[in-house]
N, C-alpha and C. Protein backbone atom coordinates (compact mmCIF):
# COMPACT_ATOMS: atom_id res chain seq x y z
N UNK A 1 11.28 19.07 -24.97
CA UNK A 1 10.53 19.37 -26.16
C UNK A 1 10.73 20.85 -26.46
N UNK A 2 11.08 21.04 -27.48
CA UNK A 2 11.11 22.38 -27.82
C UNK A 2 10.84 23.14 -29.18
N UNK A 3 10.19 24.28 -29.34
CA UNK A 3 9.57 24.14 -30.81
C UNK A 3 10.06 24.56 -31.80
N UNK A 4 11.53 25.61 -31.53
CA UNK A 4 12.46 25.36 -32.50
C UNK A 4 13.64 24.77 -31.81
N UNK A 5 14.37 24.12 -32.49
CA UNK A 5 15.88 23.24 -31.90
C UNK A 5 17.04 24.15 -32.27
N UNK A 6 17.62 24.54 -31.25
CA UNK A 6 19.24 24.81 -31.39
C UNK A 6 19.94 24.83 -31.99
N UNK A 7 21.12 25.15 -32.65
CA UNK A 7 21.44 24.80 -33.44
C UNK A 7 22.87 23.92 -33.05
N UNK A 8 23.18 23.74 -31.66
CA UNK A 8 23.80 23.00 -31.04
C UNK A 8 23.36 21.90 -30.56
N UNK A 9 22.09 21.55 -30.82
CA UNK A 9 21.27 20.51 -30.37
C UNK A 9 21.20 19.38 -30.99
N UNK A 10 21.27 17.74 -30.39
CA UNK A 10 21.05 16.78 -31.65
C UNK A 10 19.44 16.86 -31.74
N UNK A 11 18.98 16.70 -32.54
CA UNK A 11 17.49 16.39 -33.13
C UNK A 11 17.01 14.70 -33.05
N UNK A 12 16.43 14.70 -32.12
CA UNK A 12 16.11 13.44 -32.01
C UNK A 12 14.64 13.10 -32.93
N UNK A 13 13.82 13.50 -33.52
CA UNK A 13 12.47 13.47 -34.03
C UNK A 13 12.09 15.01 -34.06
N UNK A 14 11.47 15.10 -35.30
CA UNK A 14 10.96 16.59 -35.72
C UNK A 14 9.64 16.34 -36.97
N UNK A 15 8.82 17.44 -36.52
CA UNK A 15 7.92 17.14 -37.86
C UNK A 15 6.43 17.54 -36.85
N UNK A 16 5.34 16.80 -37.76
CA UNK A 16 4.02 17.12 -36.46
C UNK A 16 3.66 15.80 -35.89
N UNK A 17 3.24 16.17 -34.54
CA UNK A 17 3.05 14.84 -33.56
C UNK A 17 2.11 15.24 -32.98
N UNK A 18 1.56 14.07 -32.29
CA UNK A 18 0.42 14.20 -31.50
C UNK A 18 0.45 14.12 -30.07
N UNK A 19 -0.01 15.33 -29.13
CA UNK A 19 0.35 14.99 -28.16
C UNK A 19 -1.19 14.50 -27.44
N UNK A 20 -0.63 13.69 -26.55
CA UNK A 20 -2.01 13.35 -25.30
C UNK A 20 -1.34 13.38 -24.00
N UNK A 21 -2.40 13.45 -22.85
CA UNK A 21 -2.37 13.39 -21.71
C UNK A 21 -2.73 12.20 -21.08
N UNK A 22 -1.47 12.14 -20.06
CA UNK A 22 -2.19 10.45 -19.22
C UNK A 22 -1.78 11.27 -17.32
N UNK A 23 -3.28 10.33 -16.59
CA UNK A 23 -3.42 10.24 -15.89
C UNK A 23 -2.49 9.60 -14.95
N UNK A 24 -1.69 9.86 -14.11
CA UNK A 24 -1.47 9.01 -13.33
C UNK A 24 -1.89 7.89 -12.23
N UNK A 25 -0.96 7.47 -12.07
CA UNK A 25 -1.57 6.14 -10.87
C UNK A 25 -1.10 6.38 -9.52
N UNK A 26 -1.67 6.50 -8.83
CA UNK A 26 -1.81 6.38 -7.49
C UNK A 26 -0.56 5.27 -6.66
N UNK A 27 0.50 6.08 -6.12
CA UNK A 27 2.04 5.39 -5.86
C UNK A 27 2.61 4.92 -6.82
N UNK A 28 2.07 5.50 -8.35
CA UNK A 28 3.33 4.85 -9.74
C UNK A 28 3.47 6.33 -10.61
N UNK A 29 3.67 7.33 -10.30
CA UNK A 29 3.77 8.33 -10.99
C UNK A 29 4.30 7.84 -12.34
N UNK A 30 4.87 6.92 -12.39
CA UNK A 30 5.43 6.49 -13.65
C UNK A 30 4.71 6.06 -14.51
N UNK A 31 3.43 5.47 -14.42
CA UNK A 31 2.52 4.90 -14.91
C UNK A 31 1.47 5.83 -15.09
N UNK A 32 1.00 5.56 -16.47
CA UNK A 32 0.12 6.92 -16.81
C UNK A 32 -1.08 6.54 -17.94
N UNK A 33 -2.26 6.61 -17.66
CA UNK A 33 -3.34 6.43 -18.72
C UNK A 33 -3.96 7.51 -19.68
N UNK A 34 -4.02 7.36 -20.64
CA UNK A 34 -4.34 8.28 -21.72
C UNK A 34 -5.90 7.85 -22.01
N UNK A 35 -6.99 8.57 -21.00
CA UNK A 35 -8.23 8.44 -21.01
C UNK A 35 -8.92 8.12 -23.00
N UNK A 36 -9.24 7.33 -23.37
CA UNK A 36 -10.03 7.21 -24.41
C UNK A 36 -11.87 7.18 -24.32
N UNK A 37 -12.24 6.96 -23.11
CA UNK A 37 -13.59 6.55 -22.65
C UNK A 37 -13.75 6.76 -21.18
N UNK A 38 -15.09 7.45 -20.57
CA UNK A 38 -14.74 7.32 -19.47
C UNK A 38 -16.04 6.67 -19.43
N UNK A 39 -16.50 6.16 -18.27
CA UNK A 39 -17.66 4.95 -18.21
C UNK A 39 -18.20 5.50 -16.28
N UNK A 40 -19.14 6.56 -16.61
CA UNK A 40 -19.55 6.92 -15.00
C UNK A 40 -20.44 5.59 -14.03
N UNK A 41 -20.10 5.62 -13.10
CA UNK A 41 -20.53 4.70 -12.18
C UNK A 41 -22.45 4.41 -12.55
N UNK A 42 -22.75 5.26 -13.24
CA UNK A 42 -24.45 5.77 -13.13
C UNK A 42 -24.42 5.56 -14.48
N UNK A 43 -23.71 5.08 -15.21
CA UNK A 43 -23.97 4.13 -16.90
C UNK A 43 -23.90 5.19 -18.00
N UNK A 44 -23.60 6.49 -17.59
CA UNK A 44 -23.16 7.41 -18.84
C UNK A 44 -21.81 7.20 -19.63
N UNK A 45 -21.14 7.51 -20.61
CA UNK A 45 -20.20 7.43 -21.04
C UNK A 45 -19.71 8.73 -21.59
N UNK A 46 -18.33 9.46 -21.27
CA UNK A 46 -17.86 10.22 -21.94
C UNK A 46 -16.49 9.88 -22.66
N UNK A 47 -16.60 10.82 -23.35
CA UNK A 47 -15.41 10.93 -23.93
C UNK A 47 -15.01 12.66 -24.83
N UNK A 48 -13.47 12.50 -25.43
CA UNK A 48 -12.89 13.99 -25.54
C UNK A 48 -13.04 15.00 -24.24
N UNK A 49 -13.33 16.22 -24.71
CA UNK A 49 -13.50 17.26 -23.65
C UNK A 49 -14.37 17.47 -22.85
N UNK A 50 -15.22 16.76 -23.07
CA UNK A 50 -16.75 16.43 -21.93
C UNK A 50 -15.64 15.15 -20.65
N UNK A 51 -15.68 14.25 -21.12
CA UNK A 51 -14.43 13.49 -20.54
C UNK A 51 -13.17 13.66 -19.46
N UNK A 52 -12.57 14.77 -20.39
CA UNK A 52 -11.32 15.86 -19.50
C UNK A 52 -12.31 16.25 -18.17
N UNK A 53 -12.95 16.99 -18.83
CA UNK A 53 -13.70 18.48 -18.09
C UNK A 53 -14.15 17.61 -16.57
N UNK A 54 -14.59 16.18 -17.05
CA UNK A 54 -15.04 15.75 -15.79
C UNK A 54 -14.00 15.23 -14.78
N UNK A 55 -12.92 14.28 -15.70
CA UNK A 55 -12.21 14.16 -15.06
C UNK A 55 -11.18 15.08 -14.10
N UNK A 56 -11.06 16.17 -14.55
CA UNK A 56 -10.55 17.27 -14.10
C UNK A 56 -11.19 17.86 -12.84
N UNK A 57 -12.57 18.01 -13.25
CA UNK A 57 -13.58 19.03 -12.39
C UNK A 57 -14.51 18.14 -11.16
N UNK A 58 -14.22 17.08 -11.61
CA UNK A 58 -16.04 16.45 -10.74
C UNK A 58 -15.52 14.85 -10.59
N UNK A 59 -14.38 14.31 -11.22
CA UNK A 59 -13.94 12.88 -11.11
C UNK A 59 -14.28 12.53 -10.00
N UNK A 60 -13.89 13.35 -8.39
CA UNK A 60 -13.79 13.13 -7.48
C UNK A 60 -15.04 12.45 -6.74
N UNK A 61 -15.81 12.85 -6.98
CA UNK A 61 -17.20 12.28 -6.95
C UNK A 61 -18.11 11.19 -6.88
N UNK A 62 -17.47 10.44 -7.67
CA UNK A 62 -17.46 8.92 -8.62
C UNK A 62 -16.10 8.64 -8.66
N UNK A 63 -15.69 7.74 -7.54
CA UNK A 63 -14.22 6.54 -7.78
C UNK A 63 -14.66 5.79 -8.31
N UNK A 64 -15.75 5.51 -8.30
CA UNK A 64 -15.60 3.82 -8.82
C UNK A 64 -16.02 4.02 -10.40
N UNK A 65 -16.08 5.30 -10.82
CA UNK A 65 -16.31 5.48 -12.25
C UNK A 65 -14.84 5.08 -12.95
N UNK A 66 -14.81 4.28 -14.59
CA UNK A 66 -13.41 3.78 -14.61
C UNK A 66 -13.22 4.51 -16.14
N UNK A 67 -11.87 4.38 -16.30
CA UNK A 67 -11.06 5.05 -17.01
C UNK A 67 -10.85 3.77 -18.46
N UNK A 68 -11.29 4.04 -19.81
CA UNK A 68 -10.84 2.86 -20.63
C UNK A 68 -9.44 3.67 -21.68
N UNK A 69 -8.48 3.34 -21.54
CA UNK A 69 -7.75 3.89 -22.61
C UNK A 69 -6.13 3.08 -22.93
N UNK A 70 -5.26 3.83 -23.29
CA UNK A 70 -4.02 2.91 -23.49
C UNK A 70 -2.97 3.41 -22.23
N UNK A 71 -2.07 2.74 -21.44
CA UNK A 71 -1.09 3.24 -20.68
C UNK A 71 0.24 3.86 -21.69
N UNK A 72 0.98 4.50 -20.44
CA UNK A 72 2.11 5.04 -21.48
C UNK A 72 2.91 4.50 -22.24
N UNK A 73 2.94 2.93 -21.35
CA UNK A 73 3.94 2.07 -22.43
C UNK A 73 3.20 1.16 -23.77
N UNK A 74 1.67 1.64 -23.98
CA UNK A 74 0.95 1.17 -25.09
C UNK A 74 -0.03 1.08 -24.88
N UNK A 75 0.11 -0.31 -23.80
CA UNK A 75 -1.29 -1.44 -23.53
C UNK A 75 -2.12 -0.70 -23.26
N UNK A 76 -3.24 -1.61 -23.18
CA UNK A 76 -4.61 -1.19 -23.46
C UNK A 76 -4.97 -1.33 -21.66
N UNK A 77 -6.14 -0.55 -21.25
CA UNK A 77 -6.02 -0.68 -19.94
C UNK A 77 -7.46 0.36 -19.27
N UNK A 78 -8.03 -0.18 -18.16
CA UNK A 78 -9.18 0.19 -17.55
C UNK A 78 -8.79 0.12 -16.13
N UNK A 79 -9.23 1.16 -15.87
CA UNK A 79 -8.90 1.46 -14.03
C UNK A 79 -9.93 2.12 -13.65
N UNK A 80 -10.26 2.16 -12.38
CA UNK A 80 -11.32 3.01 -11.73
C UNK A 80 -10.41 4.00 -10.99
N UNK A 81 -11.48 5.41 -11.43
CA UNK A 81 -10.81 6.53 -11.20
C UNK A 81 -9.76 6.59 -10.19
N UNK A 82 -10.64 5.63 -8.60
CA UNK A 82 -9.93 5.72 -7.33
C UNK A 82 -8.61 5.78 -7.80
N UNK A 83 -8.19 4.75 -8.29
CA UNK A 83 -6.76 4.59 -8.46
C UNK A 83 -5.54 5.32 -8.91
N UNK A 84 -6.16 6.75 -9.84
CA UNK A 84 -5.61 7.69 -10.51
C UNK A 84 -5.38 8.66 -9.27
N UNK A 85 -3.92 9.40 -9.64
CA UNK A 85 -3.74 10.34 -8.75
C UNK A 85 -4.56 12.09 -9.53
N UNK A 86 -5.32 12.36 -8.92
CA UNK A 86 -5.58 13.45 -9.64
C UNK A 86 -5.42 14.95 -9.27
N UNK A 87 -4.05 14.31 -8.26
CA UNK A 87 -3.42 15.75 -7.26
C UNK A 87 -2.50 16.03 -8.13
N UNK A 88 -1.90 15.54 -9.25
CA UNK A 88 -0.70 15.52 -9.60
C UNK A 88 -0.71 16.24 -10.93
N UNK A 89 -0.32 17.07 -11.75
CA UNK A 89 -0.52 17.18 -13.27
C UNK A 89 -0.50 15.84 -14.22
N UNK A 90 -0.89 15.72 -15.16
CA UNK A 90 -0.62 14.80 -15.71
C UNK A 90 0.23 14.10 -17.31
N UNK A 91 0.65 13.38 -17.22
CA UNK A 91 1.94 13.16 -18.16
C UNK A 91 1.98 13.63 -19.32
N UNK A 92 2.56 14.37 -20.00
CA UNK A 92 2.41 14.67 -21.31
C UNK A 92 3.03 13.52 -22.41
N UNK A 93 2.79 13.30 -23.17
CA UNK A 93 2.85 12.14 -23.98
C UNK A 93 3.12 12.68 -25.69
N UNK A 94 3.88 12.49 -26.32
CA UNK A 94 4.00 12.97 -27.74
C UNK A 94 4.50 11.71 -28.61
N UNK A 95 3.11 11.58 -29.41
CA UNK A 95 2.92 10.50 -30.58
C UNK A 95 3.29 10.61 -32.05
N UNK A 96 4.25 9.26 -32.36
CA UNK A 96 4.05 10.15 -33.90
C UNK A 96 2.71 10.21 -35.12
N UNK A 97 1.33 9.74 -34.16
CA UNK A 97 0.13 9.85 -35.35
C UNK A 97 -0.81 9.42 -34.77
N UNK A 98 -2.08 9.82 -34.74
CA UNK A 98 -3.17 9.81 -34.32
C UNK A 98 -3.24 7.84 -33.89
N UNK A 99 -2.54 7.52 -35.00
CA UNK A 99 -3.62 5.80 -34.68
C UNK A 99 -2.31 5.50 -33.49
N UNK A 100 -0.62 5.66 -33.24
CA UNK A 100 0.16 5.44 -32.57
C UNK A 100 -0.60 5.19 -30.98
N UNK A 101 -0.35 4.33 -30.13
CA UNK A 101 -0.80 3.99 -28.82
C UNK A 101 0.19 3.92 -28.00
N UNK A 102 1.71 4.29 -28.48
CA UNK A 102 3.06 3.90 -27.60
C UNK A 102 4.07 5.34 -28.26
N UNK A 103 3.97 5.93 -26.91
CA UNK A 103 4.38 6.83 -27.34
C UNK A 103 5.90 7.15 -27.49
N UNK A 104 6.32 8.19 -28.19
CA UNK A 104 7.90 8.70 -28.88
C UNK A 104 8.47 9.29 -27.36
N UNK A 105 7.63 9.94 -26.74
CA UNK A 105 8.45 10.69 -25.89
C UNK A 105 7.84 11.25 -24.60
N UNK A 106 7.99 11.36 -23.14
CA UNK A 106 7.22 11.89 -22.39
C UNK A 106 8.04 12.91 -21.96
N UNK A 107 8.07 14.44 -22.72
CA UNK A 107 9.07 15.43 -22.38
C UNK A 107 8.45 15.73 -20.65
N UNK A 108 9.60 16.32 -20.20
CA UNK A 108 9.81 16.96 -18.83
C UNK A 108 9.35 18.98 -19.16
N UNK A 109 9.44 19.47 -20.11
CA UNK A 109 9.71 20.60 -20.17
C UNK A 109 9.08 21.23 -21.37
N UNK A 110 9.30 22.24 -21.97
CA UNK A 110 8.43 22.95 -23.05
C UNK A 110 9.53 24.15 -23.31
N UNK A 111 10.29 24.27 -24.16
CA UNK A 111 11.31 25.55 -24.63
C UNK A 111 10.66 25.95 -25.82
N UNK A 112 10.29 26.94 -25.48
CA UNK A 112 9.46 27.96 -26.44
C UNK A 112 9.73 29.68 -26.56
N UNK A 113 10.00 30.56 -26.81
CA UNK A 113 9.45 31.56 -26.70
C UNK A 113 8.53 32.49 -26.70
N UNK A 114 6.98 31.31 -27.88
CA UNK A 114 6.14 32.10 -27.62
C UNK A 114 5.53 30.94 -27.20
N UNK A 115 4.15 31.22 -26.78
CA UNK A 115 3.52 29.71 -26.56
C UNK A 115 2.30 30.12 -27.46
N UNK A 116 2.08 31.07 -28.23
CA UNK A 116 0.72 31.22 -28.95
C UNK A 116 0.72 30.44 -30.15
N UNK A 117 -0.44 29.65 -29.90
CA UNK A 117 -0.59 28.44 -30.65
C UNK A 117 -0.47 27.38 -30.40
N UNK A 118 -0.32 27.18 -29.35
CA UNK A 118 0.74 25.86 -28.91
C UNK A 118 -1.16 25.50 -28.10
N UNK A 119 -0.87 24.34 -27.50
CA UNK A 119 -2.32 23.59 -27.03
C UNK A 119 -2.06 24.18 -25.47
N UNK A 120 -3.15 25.04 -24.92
CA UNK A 120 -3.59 25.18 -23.38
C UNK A 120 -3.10 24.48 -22.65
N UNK A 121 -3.72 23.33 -22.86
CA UNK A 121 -3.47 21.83 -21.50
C UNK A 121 -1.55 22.06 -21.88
N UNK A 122 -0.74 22.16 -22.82
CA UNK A 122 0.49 21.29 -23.50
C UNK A 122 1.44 22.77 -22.27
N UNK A 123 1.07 23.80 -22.29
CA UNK A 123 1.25 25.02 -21.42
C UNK A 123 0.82 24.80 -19.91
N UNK A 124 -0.41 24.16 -19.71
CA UNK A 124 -0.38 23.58 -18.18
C UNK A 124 -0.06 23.00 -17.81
N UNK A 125 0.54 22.16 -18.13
CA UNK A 125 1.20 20.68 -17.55
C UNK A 125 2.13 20.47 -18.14
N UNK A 126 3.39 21.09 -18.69
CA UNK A 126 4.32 21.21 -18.53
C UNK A 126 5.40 22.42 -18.23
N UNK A 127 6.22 22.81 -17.27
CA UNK A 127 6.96 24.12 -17.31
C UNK A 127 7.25 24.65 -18.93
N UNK A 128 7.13 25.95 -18.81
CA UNK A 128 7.74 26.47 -19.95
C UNK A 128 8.62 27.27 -19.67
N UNK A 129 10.12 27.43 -20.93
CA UNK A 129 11.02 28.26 -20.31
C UNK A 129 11.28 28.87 -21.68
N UNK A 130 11.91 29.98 -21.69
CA UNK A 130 12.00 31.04 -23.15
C UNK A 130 13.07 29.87 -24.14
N UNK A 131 14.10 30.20 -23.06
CA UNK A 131 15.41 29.39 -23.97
C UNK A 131 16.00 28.58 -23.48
N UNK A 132 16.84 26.95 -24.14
CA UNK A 132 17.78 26.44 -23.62
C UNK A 132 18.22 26.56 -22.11
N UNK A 133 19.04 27.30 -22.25
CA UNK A 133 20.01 27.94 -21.34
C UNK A 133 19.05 28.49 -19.73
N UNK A 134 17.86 28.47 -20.11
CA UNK A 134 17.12 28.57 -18.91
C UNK A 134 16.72 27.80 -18.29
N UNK A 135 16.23 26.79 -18.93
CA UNK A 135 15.96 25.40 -18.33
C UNK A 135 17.31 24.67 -17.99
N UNK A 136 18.62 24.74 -18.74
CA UNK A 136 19.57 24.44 -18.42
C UNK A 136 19.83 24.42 -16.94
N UNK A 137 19.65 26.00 -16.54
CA UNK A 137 19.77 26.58 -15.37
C UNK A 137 18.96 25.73 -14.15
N UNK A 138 17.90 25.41 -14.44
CA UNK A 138 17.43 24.32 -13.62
C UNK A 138 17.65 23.12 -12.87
N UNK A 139 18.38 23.03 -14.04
CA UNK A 139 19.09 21.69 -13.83
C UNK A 139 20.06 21.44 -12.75
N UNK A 140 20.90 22.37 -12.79
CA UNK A 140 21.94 22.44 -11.81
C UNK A 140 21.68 23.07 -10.50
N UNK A 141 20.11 23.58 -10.36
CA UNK A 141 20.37 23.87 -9.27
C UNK A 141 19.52 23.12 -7.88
């Protein structure tokens, strides 16, 4: 993902998108939930950044509190926290529109030079590198 493209680069999708975060699963790093609801063991419900904040900060607390939202490949899907890895960062996901549930792309990376403006979480959980050619450098080694 990068926020201007190269000019050696093919352009695969450009324009504004939506990104979200999914949770992973516990031995499926590949598999990833994009929290919409969280449902605490003790009958509260969150959701948005009250939601994150817990899941992030205090999930640990409450396993058996469960997760309602869509996985990366769409479906719709509820897990209890236990099951989420929450050692791991979690997937970045880029949609082309708020109502989309299957997402365009799960970049590896972030090529930017500046990051001001860009979303907090979109800077934590994924590397950022100035240019191309730096992340390039990664690659090979």
């Amino acid at each position: 993902m990068a926020v201007e493209a190269p000019s050696d680069c093919e352009v695969v999708a450009s324009g504004s998108f939506v990104i979200r975060y999914g949770l992973r699963f516990l031995g499926k790093l590949h598999v990833a939930i994009v929290p919409e609801l969280v449902a605490l063991d003790y009958g509260d419900f969150l959701v948005g950044e009250d939601a994150w904040e817990f899941l992030l900060q205090r999930s640990n607390r409450y396993p058996r509190s469960e997760v309602i939202g869509h996985r990366n490949d769409g479906s719709d899907d509820m897990v209890f926290i236990r099951t989420l890895d929450m050692a791991v960062p979690p997937m970045v996901l880029v949609y082309e529109n708020r109502e989309a549930t299957n997402p365009l792309a799960s970049p590896t990376a972030l090529i930017a030079s500046q990051t001001d403006g860009l979303p907090e979480r979109l800077c934590q959980f994924l590397p950022v590198y100035p240019q191309i050619d730096v992340w390039q450098e990664t690659l090979t080694e």
